[in-house]
C-alpha atoms as a PDB file:
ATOM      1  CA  UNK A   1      98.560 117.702 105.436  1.00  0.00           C
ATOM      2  CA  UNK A   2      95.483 119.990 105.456  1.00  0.00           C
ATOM      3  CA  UNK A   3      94.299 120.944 108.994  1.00  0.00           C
ATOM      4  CA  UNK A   4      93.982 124.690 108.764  1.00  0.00           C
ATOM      5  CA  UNK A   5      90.332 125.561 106.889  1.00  0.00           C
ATOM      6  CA  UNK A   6      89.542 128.566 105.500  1.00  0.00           C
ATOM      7  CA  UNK A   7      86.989 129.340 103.030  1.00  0.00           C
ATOM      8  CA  UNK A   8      84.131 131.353 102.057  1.00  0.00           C
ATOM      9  CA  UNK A   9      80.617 130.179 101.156  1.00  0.00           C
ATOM     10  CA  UNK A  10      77.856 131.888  99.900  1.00  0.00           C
ATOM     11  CA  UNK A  11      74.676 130.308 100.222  1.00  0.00           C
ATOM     12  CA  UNK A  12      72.577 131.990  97.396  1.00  0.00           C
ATOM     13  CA  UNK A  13      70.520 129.376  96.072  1.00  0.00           C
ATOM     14  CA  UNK A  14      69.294 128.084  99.392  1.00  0.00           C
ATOM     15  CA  UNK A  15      67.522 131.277  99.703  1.00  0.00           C
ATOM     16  CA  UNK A  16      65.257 130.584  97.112  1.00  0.00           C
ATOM     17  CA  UNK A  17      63.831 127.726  99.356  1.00  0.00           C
ATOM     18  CA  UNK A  18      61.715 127.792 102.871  1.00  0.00           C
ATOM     19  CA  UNK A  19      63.904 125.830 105.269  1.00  0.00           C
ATOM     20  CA  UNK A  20      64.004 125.069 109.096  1.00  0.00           C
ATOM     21  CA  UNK A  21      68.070 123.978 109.161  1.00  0.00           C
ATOM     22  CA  UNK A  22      70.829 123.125 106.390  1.00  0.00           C
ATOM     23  CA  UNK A  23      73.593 120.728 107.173  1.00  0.00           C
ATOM     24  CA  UNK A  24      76.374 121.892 105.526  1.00  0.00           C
ATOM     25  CA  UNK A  25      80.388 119.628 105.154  1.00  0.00           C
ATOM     26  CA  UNK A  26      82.957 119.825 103.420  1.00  0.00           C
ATOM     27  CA  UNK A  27      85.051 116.578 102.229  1.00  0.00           C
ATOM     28  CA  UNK A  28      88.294 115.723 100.288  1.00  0.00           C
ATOM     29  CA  UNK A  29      87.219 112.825  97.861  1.00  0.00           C
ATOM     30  CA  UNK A  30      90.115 110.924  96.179  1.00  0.00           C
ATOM     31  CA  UNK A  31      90.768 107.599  94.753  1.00  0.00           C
ATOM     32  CA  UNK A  32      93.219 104.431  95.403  1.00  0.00           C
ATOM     33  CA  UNK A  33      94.155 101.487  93.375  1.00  0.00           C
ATOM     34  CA  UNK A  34      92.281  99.856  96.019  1.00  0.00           C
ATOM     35  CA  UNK A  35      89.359 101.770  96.372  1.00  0.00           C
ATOM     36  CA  UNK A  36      87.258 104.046  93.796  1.00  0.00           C
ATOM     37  CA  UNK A  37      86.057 106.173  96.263  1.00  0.00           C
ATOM     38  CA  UNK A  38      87.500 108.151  99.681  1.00  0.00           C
ATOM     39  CA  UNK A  39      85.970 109.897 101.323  1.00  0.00           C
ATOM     40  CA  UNK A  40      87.437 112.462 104.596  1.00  0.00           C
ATOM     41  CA  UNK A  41      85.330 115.118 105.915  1.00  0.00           C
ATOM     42  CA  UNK A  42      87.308 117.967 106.764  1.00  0.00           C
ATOM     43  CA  UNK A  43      84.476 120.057 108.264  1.00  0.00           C
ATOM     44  CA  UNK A  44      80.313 120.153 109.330  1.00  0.00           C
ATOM     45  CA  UNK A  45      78.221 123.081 110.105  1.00  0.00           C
ATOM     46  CA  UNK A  46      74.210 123.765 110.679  1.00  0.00           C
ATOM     47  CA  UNK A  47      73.013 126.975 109.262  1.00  0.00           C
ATOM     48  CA  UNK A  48      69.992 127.459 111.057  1.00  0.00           C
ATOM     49  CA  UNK A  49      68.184 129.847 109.212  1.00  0.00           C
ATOM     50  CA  UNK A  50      68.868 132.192 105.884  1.00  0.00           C
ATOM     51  CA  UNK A  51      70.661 134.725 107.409  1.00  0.00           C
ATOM     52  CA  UNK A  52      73.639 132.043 107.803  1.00  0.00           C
ATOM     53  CA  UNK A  53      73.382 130.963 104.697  1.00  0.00           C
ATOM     54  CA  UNK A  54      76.644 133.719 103.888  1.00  0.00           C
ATOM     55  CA  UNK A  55      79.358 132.699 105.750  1.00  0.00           C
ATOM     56  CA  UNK A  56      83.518 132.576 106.460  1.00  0.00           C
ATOM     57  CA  UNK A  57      84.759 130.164 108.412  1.00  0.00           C
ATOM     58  CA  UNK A  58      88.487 129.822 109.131  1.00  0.00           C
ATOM     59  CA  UNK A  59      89.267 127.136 111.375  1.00  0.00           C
ATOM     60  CA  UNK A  60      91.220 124.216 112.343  1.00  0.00           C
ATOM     61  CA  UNK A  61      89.576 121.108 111.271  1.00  0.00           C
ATOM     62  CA  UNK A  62      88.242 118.104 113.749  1.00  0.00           C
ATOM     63  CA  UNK A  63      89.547 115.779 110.697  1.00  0.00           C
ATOM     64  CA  UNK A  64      92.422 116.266 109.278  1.00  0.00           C
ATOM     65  CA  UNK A  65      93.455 115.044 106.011  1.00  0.00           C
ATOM     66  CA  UNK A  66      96.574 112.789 107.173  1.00  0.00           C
ATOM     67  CA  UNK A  67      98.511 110.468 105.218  1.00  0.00           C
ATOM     68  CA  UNK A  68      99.566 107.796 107.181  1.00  0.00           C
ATOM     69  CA  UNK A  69     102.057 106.370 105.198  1.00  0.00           C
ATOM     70  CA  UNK A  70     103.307 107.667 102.212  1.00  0.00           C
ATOM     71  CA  UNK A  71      99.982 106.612  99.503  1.00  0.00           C
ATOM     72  CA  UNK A  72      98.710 109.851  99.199  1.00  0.00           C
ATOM     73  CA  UNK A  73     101.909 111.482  98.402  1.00  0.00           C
ATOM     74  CA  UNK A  74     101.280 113.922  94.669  1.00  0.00           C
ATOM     75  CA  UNK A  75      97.716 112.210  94.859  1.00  0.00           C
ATOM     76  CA  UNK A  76      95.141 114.046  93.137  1.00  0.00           C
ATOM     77  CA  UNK A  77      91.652 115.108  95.040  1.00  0.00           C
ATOM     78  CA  UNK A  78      88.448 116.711  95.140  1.00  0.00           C
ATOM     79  CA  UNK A  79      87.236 119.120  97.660  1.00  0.00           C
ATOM     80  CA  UNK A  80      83.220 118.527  98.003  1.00  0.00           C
ATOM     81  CA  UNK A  81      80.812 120.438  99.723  1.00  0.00           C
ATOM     82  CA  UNK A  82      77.493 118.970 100.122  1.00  0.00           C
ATOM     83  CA  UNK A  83      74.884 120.477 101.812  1.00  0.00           C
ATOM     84  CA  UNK A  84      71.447 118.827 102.962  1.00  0.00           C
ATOM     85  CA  UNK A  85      68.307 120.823 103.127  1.00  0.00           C
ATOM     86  CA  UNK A  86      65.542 120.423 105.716  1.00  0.00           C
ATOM     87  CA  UNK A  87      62.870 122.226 104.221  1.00  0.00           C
ATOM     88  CA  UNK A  88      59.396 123.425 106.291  1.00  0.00           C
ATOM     89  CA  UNK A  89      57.440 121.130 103.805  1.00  0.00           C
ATOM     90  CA  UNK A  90      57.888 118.650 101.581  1.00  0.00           C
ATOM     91  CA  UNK A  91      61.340 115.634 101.736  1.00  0.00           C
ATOM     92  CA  UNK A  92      64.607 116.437 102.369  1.00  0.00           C
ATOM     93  CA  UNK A  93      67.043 117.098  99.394  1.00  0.00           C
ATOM     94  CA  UNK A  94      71.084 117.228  98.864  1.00  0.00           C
ATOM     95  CA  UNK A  95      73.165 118.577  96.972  1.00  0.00           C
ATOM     96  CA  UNK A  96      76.697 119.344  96.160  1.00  0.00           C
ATOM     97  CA  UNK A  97      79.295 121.328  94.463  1.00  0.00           C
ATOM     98  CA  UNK A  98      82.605 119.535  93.554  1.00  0.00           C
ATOM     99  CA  UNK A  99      85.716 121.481  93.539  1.00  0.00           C
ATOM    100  CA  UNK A 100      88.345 119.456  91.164  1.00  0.00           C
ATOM    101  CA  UNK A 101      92.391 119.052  90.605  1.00  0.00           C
ATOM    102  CA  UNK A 102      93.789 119.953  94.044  1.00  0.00           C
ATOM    103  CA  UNK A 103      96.857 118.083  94.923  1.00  0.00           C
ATOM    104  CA  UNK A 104      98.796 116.644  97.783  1.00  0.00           C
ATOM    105  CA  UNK A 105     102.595 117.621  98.054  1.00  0.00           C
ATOM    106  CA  UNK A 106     105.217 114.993  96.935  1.00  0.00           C
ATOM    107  CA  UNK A 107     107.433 115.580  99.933  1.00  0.00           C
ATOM    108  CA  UNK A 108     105.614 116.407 104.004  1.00  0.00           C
ATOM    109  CA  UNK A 109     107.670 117.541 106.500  1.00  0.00           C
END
């Protein structure tokens, strides 16, 4: 269903922070009758320093969001990207950005 990524991310308010690395995914989040929560990460990266922290990736994704039956036909999700901060001092801290109301198709080829 979605296996072609392409998006562009700025990274503005990391660079308000002094940081070794920032793990950086991106995940479709959706629900079930079964389940409240689902989770599929689409794609990972490690900005290494602030000068990453602007970037455009398009690429095809290691997971791809597949419906293996036909449950996630019209289902609503939630693209996520979440981002974990290794700073020079102090704990490590997360944080995310939810991007609402995308939706499957009815009908896959």
């Amino acid at each position: 269903i979605l296996n072609i990524l392409e998006c562009r991310i700025s990274g503005l308010v990391l660079c308000h922070f002094v940081w070794l690395q920032v793990f950086v995914s991106l995940a479709a989040e959706y629900e079930t009758p079964k389940n409240s929560f689902n989770q599929i990460s689409l794609w990972g990266g490690i900005l290494p320093s602030k000068e990453h922290a602007k970037f455009w990736i398009h690429t095809s994704n290691k997971h791809r969001f597949i419906d293996q039956g036909s449950n996630l036909r019209g289902k609503e999700y939630n693209l996520t990207l979440h981002w974990h901060v290794m700073p020079k001092t102090s704990k490590m801290f997360a944080d995310k950005i939810v991007m609402p109301s995308y939706r499957l198709p009815e009908e896959y080829r």
